[in-house]
Each structure stands twice: as structure tokens, then as C-alpha cells.
C-alpha atoms as a PDB file:
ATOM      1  CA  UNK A   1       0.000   0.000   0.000  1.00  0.00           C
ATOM      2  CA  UNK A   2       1.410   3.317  -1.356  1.00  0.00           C
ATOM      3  CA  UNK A   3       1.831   5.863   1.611  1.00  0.00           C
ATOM      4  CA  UNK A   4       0.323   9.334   1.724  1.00  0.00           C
ATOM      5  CA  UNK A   5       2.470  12.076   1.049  1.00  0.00           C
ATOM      6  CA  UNK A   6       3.729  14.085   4.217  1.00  0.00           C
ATOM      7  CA  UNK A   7       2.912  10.586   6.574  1.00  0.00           C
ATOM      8  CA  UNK A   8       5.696   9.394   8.486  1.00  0.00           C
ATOM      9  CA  UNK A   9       6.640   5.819   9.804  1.00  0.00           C
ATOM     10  CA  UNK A  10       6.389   6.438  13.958  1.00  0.00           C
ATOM     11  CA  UNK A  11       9.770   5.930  15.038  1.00  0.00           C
ATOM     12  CA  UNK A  12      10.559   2.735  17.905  1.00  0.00           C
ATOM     13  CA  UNK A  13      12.903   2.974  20.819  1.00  0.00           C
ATOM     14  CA  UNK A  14      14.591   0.342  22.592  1.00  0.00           C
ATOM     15  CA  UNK A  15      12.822  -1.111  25.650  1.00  0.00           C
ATOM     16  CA  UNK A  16      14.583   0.692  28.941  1.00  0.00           C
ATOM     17  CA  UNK A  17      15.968  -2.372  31.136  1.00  0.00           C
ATOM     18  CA  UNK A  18      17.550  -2.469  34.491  1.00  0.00           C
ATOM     19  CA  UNK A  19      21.118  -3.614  34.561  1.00  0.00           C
ATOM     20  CA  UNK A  20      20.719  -7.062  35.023  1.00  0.00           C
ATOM     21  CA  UNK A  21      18.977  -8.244  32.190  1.00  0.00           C
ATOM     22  CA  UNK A  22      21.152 -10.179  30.204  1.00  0.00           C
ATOM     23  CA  UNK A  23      20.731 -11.690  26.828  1.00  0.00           C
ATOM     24  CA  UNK A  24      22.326 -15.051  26.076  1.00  0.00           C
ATOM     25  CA  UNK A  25      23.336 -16.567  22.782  1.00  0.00           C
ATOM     26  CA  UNK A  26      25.192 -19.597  21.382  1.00  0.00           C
ATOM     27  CA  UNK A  27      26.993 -20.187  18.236  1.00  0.00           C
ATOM     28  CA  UNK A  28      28.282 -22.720  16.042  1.00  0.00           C
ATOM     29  CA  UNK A  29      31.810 -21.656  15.211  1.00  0.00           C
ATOM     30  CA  UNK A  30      33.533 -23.489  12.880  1.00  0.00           C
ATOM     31  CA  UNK A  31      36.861 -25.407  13.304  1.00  0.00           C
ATOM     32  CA  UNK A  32      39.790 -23.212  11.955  1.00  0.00           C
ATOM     33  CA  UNK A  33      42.868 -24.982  10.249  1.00  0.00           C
ATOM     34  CA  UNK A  34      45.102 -23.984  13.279  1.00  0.00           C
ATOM     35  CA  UNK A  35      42.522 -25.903  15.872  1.00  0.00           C
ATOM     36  CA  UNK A  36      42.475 -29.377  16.667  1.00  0.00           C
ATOM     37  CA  UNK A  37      38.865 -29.114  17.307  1.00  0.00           C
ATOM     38  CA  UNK A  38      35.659 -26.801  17.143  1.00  0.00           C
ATOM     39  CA  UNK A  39      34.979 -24.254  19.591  1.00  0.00           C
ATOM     40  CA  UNK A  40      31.164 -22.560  20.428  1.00  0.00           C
ATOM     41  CA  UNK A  41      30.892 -19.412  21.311  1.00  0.00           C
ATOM     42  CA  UNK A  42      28.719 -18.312  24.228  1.00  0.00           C
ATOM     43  CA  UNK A  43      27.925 -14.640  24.286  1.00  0.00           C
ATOM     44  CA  UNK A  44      26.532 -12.779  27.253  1.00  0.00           C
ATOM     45  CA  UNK A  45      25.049  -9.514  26.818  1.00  0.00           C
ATOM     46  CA  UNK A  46      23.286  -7.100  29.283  1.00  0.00           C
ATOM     47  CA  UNK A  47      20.666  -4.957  27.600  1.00  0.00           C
ATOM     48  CA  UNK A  48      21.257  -2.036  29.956  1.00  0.00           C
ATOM     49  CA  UNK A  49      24.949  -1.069  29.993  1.00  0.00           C
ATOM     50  CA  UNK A  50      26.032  -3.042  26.925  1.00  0.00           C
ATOM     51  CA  UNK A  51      28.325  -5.132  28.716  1.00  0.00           C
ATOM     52  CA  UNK A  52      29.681  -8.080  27.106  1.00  0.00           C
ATOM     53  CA  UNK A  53      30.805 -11.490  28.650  1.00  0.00           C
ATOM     54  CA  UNK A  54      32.188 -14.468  25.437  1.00  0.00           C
ATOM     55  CA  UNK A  55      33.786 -17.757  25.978  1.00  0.00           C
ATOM     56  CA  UNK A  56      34.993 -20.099  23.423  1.00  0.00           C
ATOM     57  CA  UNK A  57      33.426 -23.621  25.030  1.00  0.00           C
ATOM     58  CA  UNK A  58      34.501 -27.356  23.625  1.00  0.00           C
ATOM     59  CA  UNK A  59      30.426 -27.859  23.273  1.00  0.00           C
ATOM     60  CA  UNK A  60      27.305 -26.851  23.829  1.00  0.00           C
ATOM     61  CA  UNK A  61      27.021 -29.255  26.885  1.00  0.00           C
ATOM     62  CA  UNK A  62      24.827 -28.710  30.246  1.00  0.00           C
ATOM     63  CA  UNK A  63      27.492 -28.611  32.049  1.00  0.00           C
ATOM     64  CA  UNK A  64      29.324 -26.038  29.916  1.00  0.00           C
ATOM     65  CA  UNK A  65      26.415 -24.235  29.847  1.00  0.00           C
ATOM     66  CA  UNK A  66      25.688 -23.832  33.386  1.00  0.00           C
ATOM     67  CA  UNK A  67      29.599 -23.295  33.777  1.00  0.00           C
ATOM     68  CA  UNK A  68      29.353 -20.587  31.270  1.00  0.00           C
ATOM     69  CA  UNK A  69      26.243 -18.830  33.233  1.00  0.00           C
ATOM     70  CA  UNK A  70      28.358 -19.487  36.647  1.00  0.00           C
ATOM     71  CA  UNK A  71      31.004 -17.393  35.586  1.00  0.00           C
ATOM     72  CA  UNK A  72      28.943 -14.856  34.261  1.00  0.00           C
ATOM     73  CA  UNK A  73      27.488 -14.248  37.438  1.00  0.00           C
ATOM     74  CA  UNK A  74      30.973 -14.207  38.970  1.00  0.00           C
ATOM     75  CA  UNK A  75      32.011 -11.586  36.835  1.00  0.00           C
ATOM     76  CA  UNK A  76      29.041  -9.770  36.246  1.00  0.00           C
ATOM     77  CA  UNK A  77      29.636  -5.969  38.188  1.00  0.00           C
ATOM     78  CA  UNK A  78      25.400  -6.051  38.913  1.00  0.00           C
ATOM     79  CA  UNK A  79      23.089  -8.840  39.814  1.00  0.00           C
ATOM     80  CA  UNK A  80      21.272 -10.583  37.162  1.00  0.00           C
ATOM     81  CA  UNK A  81      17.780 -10.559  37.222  1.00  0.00           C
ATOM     82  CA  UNK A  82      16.722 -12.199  34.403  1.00  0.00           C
ATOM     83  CA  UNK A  83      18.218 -13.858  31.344  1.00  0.00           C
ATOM     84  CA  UNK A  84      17.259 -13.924  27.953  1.00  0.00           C
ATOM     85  CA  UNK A  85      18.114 -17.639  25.993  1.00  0.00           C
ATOM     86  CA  UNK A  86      18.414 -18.158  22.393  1.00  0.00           C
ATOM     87  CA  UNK A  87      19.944 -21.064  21.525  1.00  0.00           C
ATOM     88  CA  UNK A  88      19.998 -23.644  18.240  1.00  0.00           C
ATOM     89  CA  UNK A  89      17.077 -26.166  18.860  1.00  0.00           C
ATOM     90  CA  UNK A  90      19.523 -28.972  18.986  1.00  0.00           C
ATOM     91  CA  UNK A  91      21.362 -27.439  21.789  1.00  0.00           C
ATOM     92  CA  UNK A  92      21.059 -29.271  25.608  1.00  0.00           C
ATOM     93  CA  UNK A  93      18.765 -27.715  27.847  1.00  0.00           C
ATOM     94  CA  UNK A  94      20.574 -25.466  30.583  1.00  0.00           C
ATOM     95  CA  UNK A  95      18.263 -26.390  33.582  1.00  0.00           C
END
């Protein structure tokens, strides 16, 4: 549908969010010439100050997982309130 002259499309803004609420993702990386073996990478994000926490994991294991979201609390500078999973549907379930 053709828009009317003079209409604009209403701009979005980003949700506010506490520090605290962190995104998760995992990613297939794939295995380099110099490796003997793949890696995954496991991002952490937090949607308020743009920190970043990233490991290179052997697998996309429970156990690495929960490792992964042990450490992050370690390190995190806030507490986490919430976090925010996407991960490939083939991945193992984190609780």
C-alpha cells in the first residue's frame, strides 16, 4: 500500500531495562585450520549497559552451559535478574 504524502513511519525505541537483564546466545563456530577441534561461542550480553561477557566452550554441553552462566554471574559488576536464551534447537537444555 502506497503511503500518503507528508505521513511518516512512527519511530521505535529500545525497551529501557535495568542492569541485570542479560541476553544469552550460542553459536556454532567453525573449526579453523590452526585448531584441533571446534569451539562454540557463548555470548553474554546485558541490555542495559552493553556489557559483554564471550567464551569459546569445547560444546554446547549442560554442564558447559551452566559453567558458562556461573562465571557470568561471577564476573558480572550487577546482579542478574533475568536472562534472555536463544539457543539452536539442537542445543542441551541449561536447567
Amino acid at each position: 500500500m502506497p503511503k500518503e504524502e507528508g505521513t511518516k513511519t512512527p519511530v521505535k525505541t529500545f525497551k529501557a531495562y535495568a542492569p541485570g537483564s542479560v541476553h544469552v546466545d550460542v553459536k556454532d563456530r567453525p573449526q579453523l585450520p590452526d585448531q584441533d577441534q571446534r569451539r562454540d561461542l557463548f555470548a553474554a550480553i546485558d541490555r542495559a549497559t552493553r556489557r559483554v561477557y564471550v567464551e569459546l566452550l569445547k560444546d554446547q554441553s549442560a554442564t558447559a552451559a551452566s559453567g558458562f552462566l556461573k562465571r557470568l554471574i561471577d564476573q558480572a559488576p550487577f546482579s542478574r535478574s533475568n536472562a534472555i536464551l536463544s539457543a539452536p534447537a539442537d542445543a542441551a537444555p541449561l536447567c
